[in-house]
Protein backbone atom coordinates (compact mmCIF):
# COMPACT_ATOMS: atom_id res chain seq x y z
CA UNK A 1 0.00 0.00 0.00
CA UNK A 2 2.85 2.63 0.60
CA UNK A 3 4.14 2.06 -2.40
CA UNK A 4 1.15 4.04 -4.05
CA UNK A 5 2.62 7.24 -1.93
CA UNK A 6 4.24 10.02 -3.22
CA UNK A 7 6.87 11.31 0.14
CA UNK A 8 6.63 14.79 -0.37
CA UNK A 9 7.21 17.85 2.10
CA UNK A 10 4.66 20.27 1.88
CA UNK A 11 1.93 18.21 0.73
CA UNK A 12 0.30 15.71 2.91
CA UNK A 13 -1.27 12.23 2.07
CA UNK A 14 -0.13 12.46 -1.90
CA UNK A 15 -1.12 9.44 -3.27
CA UNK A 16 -2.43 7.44 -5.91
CA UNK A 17 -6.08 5.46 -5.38
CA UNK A 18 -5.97 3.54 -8.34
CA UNK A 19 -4.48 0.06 -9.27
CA UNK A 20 -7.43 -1.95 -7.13
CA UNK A 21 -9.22 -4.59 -8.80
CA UNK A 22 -12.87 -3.66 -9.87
CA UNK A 23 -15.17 -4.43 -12.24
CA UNK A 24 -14.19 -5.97 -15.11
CA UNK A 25 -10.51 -5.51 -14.36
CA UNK A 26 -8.52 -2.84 -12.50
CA UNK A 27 -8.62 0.53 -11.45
CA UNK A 28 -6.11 2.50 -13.42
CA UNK A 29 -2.76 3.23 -12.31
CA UNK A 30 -1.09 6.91 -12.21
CA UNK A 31 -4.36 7.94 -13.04
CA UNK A 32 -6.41 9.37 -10.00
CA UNK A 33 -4.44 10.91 -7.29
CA UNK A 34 -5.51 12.23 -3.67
CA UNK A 35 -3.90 14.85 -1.36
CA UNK A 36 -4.22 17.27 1.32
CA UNK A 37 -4.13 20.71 0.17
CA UNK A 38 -1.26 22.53 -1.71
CA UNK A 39 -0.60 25.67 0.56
CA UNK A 40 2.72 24.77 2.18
CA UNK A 41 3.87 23.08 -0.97
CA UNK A 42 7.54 23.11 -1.52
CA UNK A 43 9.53 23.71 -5.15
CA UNK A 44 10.40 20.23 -5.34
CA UNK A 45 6.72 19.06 -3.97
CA UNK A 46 5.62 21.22 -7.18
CA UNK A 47 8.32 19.62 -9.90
CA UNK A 48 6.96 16.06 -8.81
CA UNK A 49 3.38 16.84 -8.98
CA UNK A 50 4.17 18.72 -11.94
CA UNK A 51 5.90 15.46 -13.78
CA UNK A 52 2.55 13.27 -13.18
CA UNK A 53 0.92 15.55 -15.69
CA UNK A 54 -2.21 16.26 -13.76
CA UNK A 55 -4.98 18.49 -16.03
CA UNK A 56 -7.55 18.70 -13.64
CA UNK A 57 -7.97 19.24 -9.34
CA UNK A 58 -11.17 18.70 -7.82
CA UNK A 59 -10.76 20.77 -4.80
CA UNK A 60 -13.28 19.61 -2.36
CA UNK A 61 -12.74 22.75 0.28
CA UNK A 62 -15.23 25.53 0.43
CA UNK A 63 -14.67 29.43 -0.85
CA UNK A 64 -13.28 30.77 2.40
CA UNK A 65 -10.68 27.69 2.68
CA UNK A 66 -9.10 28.35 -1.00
CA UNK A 67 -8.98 31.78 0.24
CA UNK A 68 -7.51 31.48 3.60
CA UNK A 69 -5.32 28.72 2.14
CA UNK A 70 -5.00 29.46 -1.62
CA UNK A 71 -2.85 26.32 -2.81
CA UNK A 72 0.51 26.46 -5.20
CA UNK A 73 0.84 25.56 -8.96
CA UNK A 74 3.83 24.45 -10.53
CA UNK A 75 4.42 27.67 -13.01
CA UNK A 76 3.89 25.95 -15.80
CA UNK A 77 0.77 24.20 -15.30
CA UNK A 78 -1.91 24.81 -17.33
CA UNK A 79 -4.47 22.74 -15.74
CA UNK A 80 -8.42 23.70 -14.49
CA UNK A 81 -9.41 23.23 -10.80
CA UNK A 82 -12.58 22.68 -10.60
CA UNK A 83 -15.31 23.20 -7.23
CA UNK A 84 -18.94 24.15 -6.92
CA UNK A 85 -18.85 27.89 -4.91
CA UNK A 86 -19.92 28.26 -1.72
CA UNK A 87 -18.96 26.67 1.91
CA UNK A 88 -18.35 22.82 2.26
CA UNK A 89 -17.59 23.12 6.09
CA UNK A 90 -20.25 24.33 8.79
CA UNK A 91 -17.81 27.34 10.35
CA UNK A 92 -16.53 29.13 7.14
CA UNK A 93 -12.53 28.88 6.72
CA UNK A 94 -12.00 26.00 8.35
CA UNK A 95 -12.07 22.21 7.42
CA UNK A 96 -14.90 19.65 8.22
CA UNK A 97 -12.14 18.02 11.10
CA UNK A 98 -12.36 21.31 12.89
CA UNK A 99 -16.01 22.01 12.75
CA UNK A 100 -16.38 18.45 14.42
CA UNK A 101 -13.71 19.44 17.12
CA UNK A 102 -15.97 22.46 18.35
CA UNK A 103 -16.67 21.03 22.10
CA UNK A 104 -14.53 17.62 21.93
CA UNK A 105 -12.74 16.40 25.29
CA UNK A 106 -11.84 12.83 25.22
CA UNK A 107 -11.14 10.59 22.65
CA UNK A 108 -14.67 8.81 22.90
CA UNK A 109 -16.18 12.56 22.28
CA UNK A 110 -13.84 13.06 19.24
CA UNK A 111 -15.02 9.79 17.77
CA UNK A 112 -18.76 10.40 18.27
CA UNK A 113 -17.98 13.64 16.99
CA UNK A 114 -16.53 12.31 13.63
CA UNK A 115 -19.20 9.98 12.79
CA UNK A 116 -22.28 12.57 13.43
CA UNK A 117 -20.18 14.31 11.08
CA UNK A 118 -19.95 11.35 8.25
CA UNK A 119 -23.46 11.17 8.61
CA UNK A 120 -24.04 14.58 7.28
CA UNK A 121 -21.43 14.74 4.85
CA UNK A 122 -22.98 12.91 1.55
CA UNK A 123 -25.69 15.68 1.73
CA UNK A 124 -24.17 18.81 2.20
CA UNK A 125 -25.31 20.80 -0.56
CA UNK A 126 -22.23 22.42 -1.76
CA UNK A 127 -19.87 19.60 -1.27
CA UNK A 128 -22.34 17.39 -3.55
CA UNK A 129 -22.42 19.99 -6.22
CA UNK A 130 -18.78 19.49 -6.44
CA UNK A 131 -18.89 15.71 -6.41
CA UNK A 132 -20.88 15.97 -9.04
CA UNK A 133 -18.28 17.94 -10.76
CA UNK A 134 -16.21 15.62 -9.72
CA UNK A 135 -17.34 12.36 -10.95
CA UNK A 136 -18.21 14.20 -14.18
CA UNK A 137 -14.71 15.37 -14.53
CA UNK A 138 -13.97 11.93 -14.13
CA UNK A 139 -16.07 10.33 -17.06
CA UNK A 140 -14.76 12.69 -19.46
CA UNK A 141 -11.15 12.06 -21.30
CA UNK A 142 -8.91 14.97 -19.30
CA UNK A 143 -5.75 13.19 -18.20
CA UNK A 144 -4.47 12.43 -14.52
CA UNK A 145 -6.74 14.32 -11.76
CA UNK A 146 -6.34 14.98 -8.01
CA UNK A 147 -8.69 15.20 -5.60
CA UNK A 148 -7.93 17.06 -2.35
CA UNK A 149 -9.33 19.19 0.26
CA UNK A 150 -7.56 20.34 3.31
CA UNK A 151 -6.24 17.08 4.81
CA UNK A 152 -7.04 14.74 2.54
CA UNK A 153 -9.07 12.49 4.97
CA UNK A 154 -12.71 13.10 5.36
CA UNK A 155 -14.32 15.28 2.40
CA UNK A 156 -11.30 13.46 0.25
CA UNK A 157 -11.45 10.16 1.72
CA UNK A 158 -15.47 10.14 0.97
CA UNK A 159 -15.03 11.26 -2.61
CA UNK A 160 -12.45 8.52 -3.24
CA UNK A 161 -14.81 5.39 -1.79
CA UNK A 162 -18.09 6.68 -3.72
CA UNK A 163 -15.56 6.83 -7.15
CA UNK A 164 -14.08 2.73 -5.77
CA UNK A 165 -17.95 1.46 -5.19
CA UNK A 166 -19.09 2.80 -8.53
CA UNK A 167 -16.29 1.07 -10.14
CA UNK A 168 -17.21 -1.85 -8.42
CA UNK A 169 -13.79 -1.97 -6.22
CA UNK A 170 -14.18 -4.63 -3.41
CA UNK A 171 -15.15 -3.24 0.23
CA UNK A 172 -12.11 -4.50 2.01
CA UNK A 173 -10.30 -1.96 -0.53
CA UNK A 174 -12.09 0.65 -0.25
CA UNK A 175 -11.50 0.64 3.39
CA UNK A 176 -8.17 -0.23 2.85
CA UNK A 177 -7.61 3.01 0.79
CA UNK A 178 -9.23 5.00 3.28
CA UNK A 179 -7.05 4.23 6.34
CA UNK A 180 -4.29 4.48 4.61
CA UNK A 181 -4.29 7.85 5.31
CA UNK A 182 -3.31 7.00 8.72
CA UNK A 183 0.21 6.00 7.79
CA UNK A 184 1.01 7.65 4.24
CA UNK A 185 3.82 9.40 4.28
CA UNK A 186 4.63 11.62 7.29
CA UNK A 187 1.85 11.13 9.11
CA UNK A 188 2.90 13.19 12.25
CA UNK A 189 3.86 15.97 10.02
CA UNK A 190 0.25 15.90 8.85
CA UNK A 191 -1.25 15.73 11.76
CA UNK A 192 1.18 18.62 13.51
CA UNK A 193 0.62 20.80 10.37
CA UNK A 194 -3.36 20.59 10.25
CA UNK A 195 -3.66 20.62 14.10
CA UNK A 196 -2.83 23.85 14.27
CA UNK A 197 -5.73 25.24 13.71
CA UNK A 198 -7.78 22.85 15.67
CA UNK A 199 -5.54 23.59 18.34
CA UNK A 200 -6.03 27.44 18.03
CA UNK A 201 -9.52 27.06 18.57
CA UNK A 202 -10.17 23.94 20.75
CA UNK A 203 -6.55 22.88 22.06
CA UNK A 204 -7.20 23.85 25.77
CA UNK A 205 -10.06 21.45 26.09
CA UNK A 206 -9.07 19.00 23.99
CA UNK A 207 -6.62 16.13 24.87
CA UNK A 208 -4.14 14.41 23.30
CA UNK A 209 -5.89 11.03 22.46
CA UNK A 210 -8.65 13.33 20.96
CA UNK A 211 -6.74 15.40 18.97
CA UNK A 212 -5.22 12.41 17.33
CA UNK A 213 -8.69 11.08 17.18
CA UNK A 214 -9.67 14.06 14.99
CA UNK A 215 -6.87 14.00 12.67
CA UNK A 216 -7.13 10.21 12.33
CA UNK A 217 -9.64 8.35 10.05
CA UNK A 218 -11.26 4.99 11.61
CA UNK A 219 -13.25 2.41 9.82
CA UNK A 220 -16.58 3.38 11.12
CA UNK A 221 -16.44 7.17 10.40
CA UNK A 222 -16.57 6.21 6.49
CA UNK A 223 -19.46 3.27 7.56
CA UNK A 224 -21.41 5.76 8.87
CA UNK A 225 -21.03 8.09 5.52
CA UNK A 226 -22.28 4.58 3.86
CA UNK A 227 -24.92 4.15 6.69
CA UNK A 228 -26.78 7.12 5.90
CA UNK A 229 -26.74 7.04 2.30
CA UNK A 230 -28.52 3.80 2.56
CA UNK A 231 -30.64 5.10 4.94
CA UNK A 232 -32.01 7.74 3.02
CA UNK A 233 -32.23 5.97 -0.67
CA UNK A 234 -31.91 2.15 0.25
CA UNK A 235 -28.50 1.74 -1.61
CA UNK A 236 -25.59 3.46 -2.51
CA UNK A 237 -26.28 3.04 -5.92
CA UNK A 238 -29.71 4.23 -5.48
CA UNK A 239 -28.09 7.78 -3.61
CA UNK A 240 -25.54 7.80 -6.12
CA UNK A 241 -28.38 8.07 -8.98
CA UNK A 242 -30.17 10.47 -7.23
CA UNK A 243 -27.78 12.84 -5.14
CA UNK A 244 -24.88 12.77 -7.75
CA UNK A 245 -26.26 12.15 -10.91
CA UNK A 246 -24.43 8.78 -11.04
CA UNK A 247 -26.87 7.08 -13.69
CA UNK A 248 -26.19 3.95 -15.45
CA UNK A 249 -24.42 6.16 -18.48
CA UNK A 250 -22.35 7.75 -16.31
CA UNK A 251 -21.21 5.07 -14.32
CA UNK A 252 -20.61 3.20 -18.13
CA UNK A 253 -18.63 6.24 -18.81
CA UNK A 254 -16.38 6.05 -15.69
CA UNK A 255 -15.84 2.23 -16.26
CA UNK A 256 -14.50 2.99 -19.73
CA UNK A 257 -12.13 5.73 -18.85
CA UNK A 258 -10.87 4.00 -15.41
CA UNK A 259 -10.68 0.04 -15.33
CA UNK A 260 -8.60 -1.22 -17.74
């Protein structure tokens, strides 16, 4: 699994979600690409992004993130990034990990906090307008994409499964891919870098185990994402259809562009 991570410095959890078996044969390789954000990206971090030859970035964060944290291009990059405007998070400028910190304690209180926040996430309104972009970006012919938000790990790590279950990618994958972010690359660097702000806000109440908690993912935070699209269409594919426009065509045309 590490070997699908790129070890960069200034961008956390770089790393490629393809090459998993799926329907009809396997996810492409060097194709589809996940990160945290770009902000603190470093010259080299930009050269080997640059080299991959990504044309499009589905950036996942709302308006006031990309302004309070407007990410770096390589100079000659010519790409599109590509959102739906307005605010993916609850508290404007800051990620979905720190709106779910706002009166954590312990460890048990972060967790809580992290599912009730799954559960919400497939129907924000903003944050499905752009995974509709998203998976419509995918079905056309555009090159290597990235997905990212600000860590990489919730808004991200949800976009990534729903693309793996349409594809037909087996579940012990798609949770595979998902806690990978737990030990991709420098994890503690990740973690000390997007505390911060969690910290700023929440760090005097908060303890250790919960603050790790936060920044971590855990199998049933993306079960309850699952949970409640089930619970409000029947099936995933049945909430795909109808909350992202994943139809049979679509779905036909992500198959023929991704699994080779």
């Amino acid at each position: 699994m590490q070997d699908r991570v790129l070890p960069l410095s200034g961008i956390h959890n770089f790393r490629d979600y393809g090459g998993y078996g799926a329907r009809g044969g396997m996810v492409r390789k060097g194709h589809l690409w996940r990160s945290g954000h770009h902000f603190d990206a470093t010259p080299d971090d930009l050269d080997v992004v640059h080299r991959i030859g990504i044309a499009r970035v589905i950036d996942l964060r709302g308006d006031s993130e990309r302004a309070s944290f407007p990410c770096l291009r390589h100079e000659q990059w010519a790409g599109q990034v590509v959102f739906y405007p307005g605010e993916t998070a609850g508290d404007h400028g800051r990620a979905v990990h720190d709106e779910a910190a706002a009166g954590v304690r312990t460890a048990d209180d972060a967790r809580a906090a992290m599912v009730k926040l799954y559960d919400k996430l497939p129907f924000r309104p903003v944050l499905v307008g752009t995974f509709r972009l998203y998976l419509q970006t995918l079905a056309e012919d555009h090159g290597p994409s990235l997905l990212h938000c600000f860590a990489g790990k919730d808004r991200t790590g949800v976009g990534a499964a729903i693309v793996h279950r349409l594809l037909g990618v087996h579940a012990d994958d798609v949770m595979a891919d998902y806690l990978l972010t737990n030990t991709a690359g420098n994890s503690e660097a990740r973690i000390a870098a997007a505390a911060t702000n969690v910290r700023a806000s929440f760090g005097p109440m908060m303890t250790d185990d919960a603050l790790r908690t936060i920044m971590s993912v855990q199998p049933e935070f993306l079960e309850s994402a699952f949970a409640a699209m089930e619970r409000e269409h029947g099936t995933f594919e049945a909430y795909a259809e109808a909350v992202l426009g994943a139809d049979a065509a679509l779905v036909a045309r992500l198959e023929e562009r991704l699994v080779v």
